[in-house]
N, C-alpha and C. Protein backbone atom coordinates (compact mmCIF):
# COMPACT_ATOMS: atom_id res chain seq x y z
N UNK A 1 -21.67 22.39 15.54
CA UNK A 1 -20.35 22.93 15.82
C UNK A 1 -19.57 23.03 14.51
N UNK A 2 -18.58 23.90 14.40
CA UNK A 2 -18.02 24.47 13.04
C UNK A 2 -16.67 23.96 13.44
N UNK A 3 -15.86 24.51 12.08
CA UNK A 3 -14.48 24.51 12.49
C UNK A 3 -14.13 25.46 13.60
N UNK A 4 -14.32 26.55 13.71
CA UNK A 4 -14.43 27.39 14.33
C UNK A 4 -13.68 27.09 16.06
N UNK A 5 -15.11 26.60 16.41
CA UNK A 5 -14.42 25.94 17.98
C UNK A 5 -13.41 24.65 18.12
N UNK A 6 -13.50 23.81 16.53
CA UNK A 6 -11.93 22.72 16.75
C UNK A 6 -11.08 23.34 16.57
N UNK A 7 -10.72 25.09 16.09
CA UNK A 7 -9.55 25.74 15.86
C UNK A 7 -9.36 26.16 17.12
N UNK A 8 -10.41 26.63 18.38
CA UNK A 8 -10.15 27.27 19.23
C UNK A 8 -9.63 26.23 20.65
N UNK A 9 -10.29 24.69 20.47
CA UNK A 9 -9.72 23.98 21.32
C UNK A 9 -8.44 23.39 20.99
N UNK A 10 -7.50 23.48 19.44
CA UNK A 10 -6.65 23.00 19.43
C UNK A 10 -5.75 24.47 19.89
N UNK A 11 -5.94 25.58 19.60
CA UNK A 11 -5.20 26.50 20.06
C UNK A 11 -5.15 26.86 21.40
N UNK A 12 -6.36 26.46 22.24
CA UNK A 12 -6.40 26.34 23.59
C UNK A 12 -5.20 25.32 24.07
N UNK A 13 -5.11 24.23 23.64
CA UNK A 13 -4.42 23.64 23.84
C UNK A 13 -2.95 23.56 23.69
N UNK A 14 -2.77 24.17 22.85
CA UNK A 14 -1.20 25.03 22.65
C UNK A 14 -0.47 25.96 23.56
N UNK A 15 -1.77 26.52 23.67
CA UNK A 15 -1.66 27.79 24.33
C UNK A 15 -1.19 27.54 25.97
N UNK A 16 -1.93 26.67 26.37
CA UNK A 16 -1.57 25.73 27.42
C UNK A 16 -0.60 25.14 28.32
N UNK A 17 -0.05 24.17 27.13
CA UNK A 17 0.98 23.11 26.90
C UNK A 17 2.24 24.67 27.13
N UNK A 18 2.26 25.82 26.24
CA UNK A 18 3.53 26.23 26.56
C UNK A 18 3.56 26.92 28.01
N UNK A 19 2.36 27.04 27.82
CA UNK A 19 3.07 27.79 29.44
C UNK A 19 3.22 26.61 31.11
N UNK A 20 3.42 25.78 30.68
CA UNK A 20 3.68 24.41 31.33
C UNK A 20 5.13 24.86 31.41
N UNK A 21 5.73 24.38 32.80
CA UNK A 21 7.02 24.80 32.89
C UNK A 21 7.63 23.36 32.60
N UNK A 22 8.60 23.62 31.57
CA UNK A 22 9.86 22.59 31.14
C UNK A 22 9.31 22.33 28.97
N UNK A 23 7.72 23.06 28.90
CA UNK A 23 7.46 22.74 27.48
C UNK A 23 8.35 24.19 26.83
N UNK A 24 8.37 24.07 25.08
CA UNK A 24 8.78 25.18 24.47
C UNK A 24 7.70 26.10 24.61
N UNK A 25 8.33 27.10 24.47
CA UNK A 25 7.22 28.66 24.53
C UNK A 25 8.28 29.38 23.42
N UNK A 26 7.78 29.81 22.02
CA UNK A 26 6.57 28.99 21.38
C UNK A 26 6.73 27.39 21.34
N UNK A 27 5.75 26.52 20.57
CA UNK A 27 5.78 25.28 20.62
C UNK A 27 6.77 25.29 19.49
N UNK A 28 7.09 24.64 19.47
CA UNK A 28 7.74 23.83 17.79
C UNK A 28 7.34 23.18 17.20
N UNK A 29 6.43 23.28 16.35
CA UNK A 29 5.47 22.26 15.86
C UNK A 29 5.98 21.83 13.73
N UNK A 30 7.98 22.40 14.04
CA UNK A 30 7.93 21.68 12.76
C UNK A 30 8.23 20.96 12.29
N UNK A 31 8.81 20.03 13.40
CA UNK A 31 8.90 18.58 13.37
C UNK A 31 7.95 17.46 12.61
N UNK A 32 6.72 18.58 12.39
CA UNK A 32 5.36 17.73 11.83
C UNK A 32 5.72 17.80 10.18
N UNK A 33 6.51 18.61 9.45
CA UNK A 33 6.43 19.65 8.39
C UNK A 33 6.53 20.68 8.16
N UNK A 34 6.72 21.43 7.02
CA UNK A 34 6.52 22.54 6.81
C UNK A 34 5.16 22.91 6.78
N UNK A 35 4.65 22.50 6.48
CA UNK A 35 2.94 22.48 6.06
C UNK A 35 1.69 22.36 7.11
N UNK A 36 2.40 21.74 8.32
CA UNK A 36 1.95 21.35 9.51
C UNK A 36 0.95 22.70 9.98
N UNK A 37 -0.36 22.70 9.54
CA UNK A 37 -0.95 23.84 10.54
C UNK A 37 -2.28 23.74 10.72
N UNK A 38 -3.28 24.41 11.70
CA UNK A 38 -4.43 24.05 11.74
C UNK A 38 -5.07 25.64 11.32
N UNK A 39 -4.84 26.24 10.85
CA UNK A 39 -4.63 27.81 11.08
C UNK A 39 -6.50 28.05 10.12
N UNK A 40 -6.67 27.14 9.07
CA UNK A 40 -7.94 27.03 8.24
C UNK A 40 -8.09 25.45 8.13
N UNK A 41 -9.56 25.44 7.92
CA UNK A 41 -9.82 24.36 7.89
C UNK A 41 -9.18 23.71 6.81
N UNK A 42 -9.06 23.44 6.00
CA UNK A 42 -8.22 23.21 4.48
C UNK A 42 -6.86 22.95 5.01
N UNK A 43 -5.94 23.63 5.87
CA UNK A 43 -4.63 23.59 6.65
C UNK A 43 -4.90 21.70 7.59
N UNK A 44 -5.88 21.75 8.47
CA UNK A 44 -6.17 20.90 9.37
C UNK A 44 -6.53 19.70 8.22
N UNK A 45 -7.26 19.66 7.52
CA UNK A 45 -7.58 18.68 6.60
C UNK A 45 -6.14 18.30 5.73
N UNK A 46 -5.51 19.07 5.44
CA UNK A 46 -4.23 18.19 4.72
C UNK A 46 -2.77 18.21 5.79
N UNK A 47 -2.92 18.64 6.91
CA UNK A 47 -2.68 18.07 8.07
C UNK A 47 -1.78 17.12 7.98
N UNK A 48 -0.44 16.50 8.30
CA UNK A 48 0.26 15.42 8.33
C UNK A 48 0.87 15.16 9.82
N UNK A 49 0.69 14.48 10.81
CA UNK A 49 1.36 14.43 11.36
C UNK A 49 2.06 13.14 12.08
N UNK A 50 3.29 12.39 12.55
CA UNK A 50 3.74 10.97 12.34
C UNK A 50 3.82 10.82 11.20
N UNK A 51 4.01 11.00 10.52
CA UNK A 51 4.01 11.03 8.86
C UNK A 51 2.63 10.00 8.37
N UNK A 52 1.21 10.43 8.97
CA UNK A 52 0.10 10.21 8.78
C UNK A 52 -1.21 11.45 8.91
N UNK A 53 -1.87 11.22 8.02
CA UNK A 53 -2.76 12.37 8.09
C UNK A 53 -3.77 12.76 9.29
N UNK A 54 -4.00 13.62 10.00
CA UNK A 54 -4.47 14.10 10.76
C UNK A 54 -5.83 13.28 10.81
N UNK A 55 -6.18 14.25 9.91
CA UNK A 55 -7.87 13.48 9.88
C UNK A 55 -7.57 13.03 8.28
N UNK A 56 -7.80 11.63 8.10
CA UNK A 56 -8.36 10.62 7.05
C UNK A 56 -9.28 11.17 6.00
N UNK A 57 -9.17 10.86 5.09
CA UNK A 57 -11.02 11.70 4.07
C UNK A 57 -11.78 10.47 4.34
N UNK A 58 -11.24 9.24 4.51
CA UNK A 58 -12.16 8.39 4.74
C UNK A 58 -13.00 7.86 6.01
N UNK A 59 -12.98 8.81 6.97
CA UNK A 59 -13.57 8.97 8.16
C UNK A 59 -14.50 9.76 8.39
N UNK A 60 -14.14 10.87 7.52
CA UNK A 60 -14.83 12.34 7.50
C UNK A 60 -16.33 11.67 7.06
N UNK A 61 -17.24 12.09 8.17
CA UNK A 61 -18.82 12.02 7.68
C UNK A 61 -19.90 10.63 7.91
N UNK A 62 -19.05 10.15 8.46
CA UNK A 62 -19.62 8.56 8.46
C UNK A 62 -19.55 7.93 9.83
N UNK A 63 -19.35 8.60 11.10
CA UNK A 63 -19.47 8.20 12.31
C UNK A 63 -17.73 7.66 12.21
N UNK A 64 -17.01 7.31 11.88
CA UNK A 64 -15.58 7.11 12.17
C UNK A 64 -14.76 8.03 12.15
N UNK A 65 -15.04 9.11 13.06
CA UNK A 65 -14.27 10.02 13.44
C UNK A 65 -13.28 9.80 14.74
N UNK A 66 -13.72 8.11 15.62
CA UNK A 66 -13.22 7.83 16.29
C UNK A 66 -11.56 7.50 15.87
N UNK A 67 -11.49 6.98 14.34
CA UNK A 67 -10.43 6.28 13.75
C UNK A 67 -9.64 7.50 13.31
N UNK A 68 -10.05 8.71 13.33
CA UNK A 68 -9.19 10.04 12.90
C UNK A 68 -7.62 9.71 13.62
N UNK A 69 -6.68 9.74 12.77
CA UNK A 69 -5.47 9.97 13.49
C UNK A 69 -5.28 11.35 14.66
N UNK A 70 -5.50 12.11 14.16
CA UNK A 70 -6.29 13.12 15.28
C UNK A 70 -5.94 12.62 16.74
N UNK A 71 -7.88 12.24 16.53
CA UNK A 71 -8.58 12.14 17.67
C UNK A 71 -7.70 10.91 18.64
N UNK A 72 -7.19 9.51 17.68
CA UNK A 72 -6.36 8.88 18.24
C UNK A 72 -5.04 9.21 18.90
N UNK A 73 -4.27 10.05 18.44
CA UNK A 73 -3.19 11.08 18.87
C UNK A 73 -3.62 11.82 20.06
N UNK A 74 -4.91 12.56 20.35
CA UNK A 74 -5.11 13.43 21.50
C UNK A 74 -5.86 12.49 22.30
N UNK A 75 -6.07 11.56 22.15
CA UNK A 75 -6.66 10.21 23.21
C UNK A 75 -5.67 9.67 24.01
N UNK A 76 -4.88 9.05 22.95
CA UNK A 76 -3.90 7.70 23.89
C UNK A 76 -2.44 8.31 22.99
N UNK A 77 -2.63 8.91 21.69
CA UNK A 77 -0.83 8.21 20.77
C UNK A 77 -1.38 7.58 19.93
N UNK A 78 -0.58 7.78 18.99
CA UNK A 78 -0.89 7.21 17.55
C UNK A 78 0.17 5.57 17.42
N UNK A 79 1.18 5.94 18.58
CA UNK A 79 2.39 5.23 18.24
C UNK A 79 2.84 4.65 20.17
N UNK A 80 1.52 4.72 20.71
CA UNK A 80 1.59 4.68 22.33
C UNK A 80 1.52 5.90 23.26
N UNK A 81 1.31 5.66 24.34
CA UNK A 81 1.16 6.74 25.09
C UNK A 81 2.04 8.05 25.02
N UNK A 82 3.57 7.69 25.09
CA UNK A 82 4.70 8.25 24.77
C UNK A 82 4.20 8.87 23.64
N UNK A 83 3.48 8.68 22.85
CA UNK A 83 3.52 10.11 21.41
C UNK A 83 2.48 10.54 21.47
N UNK A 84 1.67 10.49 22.46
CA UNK A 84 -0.04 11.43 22.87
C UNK A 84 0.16 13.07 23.01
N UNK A 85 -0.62 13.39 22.07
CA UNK A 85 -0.42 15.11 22.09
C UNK A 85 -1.38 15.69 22.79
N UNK A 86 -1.12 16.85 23.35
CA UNK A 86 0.39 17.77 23.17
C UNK A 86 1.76 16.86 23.88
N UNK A 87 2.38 16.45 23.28
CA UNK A 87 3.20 15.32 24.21
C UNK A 87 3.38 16.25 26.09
N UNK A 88 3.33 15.16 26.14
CA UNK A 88 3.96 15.11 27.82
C UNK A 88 2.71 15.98 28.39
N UNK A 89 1.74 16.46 27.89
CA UNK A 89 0.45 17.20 28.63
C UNK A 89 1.11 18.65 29.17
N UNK A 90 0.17 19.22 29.50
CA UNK A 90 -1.03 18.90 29.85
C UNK A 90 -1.96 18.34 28.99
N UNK A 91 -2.87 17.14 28.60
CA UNK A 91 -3.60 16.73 27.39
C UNK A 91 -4.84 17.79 27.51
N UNK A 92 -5.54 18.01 26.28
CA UNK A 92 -6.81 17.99 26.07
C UNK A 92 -8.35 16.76 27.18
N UNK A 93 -8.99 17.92 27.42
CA UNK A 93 -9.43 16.93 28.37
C UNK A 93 -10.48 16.43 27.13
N UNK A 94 -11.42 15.21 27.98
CA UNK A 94 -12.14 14.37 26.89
C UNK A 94 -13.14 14.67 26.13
N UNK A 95 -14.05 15.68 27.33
CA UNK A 95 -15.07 16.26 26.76
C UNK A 95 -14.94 17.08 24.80
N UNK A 96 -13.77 17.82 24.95
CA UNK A 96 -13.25 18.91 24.03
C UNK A 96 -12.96 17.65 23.18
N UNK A 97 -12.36 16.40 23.25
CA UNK A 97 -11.77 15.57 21.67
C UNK A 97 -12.89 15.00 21.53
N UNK A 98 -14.39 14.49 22.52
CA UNK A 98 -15.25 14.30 21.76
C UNK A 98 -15.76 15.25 20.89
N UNK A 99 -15.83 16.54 20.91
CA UNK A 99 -16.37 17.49 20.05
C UNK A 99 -15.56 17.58 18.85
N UNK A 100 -14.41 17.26 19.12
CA UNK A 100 -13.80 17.37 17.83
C UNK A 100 -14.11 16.03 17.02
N UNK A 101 -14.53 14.87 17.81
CA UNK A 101 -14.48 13.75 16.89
C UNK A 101 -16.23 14.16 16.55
N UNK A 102 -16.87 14.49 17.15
CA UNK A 102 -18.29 14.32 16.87
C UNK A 102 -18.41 15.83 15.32
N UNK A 103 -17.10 16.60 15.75
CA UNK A 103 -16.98 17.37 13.89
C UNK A 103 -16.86 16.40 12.71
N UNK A 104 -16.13 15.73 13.00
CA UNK A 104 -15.40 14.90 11.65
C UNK A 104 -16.45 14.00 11.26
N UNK A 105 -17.28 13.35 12.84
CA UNK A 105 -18.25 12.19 12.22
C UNK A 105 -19.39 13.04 11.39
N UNK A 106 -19.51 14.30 11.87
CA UNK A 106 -20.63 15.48 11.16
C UNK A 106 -20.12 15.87 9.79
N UNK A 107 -19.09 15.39 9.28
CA UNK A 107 -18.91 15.87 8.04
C UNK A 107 -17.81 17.19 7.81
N UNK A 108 -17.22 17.61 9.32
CA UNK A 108 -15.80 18.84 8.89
C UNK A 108 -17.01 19.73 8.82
N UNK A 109 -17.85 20.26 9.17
CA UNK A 109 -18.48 21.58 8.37
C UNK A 109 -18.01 22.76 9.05
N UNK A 110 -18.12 23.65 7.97
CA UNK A 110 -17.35 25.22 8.44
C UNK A 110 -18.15 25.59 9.87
């Protein structure tokens, strides 16, 4: 699996979340930064969000993709349930954040 399909399940997931009645349509996602985007892989890799990096470099490739701020964020919250993204759900179901964690433990490859 590439970046490719973690761009298409995080945009799935956007895509989602706004049309949820009571979320923003568009999202507002610049609360994260200016910089905040997943748009290329290079975007997703310097990634900040909680004022912590998305995905770690020191996770990338080594089976601790579980510890990705990420993957912890679309699991449970980085900071408790209350800050689990896309906040307030609909979440990402599990299957889709294992694929994304089983990218990062693979090394991010295009």
């Amino acid at each position: 699996m590439g970046f490719d399909r973690v761009k298409t399940i995080l945009d799935t997931a956007i895509q989602t979340w706004q049309t949820t009645a009571g979320n923003d349509n568009p999202a507002d996602l610049s609360g994260h930064g200016p910089s905040f985007s997943w748009s290329t892989k290079a975007n997703l890799l310097a990634a900040v969000g909680h004022g912590k990096r998305l995905i770690q470099p020191e996770v990338i490739g080594n089976h601790r993709g579980a510890e990705a701020n990420l993957i912890i964020d679309l699991r449970t919250g980085i900071n408790g349930p209350a800050s689990r993204m896309p906040q307030g759900g609909p979440y990402i179901p599990d299957p889709q954040i294992q694929e994304i964690q089983d990218w990062i433990d693979g090394g991010c490859l295009d």
